[in-house]
C-alpha atoms as a PDB file:
ATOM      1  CA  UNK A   1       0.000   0.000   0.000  1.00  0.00           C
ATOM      2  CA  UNK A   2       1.702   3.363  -1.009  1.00  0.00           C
ATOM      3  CA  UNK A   3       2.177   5.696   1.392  1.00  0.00           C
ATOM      4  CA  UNK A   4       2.609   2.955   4.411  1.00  0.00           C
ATOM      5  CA  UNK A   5       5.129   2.640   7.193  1.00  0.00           C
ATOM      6  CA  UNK A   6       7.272  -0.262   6.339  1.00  0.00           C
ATOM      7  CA  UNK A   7       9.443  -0.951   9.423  1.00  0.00           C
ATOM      8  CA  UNK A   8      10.887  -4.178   8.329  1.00  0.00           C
ATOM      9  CA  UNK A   9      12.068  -2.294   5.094  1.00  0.00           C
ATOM     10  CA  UNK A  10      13.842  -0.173   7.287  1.00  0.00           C
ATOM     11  CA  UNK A  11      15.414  -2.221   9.783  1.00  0.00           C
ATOM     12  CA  UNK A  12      16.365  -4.199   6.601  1.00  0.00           C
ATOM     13  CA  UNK A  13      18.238  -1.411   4.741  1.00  0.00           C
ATOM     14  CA  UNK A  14      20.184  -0.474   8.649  1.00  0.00           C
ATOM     15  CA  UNK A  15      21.151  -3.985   8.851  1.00  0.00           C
ATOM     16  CA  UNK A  16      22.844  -4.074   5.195  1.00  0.00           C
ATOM     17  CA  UNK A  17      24.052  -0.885   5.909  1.00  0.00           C
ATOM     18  CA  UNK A  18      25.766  -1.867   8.774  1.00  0.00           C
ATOM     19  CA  UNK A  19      27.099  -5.146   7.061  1.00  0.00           C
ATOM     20  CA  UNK A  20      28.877  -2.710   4.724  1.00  0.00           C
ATOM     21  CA  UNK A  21      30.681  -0.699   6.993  1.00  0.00           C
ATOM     22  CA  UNK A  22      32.097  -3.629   9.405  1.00  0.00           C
ATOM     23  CA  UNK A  23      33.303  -5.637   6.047  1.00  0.00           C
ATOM     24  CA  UNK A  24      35.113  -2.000   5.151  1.00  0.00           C
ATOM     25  CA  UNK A  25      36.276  -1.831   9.013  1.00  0.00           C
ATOM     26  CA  UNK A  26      37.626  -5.361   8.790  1.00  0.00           C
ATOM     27  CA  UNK A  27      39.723  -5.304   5.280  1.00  0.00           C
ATOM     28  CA  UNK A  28      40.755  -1.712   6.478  1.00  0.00           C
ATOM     29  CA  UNK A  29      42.170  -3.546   9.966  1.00  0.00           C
ATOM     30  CA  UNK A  30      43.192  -6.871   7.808  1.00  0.00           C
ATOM     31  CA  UNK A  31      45.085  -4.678   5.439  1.00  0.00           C
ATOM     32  CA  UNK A  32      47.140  -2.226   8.160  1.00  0.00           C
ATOM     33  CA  UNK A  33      48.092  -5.283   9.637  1.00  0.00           C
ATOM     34  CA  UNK A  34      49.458  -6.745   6.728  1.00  0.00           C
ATOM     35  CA  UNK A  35      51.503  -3.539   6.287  1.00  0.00           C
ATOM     36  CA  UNK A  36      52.653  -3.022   9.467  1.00  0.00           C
ATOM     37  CA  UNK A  37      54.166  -7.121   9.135  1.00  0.00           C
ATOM     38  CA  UNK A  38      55.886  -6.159   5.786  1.00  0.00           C
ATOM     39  CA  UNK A  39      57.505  -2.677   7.880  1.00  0.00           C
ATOM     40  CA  UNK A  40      58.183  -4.056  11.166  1.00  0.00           C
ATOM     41  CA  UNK A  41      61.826  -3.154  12.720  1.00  0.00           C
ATOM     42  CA  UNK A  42      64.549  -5.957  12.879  1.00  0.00           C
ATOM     43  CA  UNK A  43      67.195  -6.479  15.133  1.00  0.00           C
ATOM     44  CA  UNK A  44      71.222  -5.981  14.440  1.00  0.00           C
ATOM     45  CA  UNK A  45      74.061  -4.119  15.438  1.00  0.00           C
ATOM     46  CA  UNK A  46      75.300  -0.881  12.714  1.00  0.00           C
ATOM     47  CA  UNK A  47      78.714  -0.254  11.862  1.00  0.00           C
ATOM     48  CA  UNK A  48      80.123   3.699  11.312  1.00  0.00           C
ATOM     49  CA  UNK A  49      77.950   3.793   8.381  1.00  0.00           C
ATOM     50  CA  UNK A  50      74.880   2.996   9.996  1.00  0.00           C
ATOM     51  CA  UNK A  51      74.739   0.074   8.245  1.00  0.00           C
ATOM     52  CA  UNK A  52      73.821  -3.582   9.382  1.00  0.00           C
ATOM     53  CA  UNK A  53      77.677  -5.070   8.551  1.00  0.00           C
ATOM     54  CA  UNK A  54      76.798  -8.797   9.864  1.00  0.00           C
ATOM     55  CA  UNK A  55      73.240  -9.317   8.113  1.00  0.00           C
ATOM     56  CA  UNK A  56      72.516 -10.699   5.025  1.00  0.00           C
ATOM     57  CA  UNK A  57      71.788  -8.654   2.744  1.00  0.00           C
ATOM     58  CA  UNK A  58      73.746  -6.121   3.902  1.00  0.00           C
ATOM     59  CA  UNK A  59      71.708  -2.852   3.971  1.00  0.00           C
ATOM     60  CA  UNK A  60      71.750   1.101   5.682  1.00  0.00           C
ATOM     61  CA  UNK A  61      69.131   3.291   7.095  1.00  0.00           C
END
């Protein structure tokens, strides 16, 4: 009937709303922690150079 309150057609539309912003919220946390793995800070001693002389590869900051 036009013009009628449809409260299930509103709950419905919060619900998928809400779907879509915790799937955004979880590849948003999935995906910082994937970058923060790949940049995490490593261990080892630098020479003059700042350099890390007894890793493999060797490499400066």
């Amino acid at each position: 009937m036009p013009g009628c309150f449809n409260a299930q057609g509103i709950i419905g539309q919060f619900f998928q709303q809400e779907e879509a912003i915790m799937t955004k919220l979880i590849a948003f946390l999935f995906a910082s922690m994937m970058i923060v793995g790949v940049a995490h800070a490593h261990s080892g001693g630098t020479d003059e150079n700042g350099c890390h002389a007894g890793s493999k590869p060797y490499h400066c900051h």
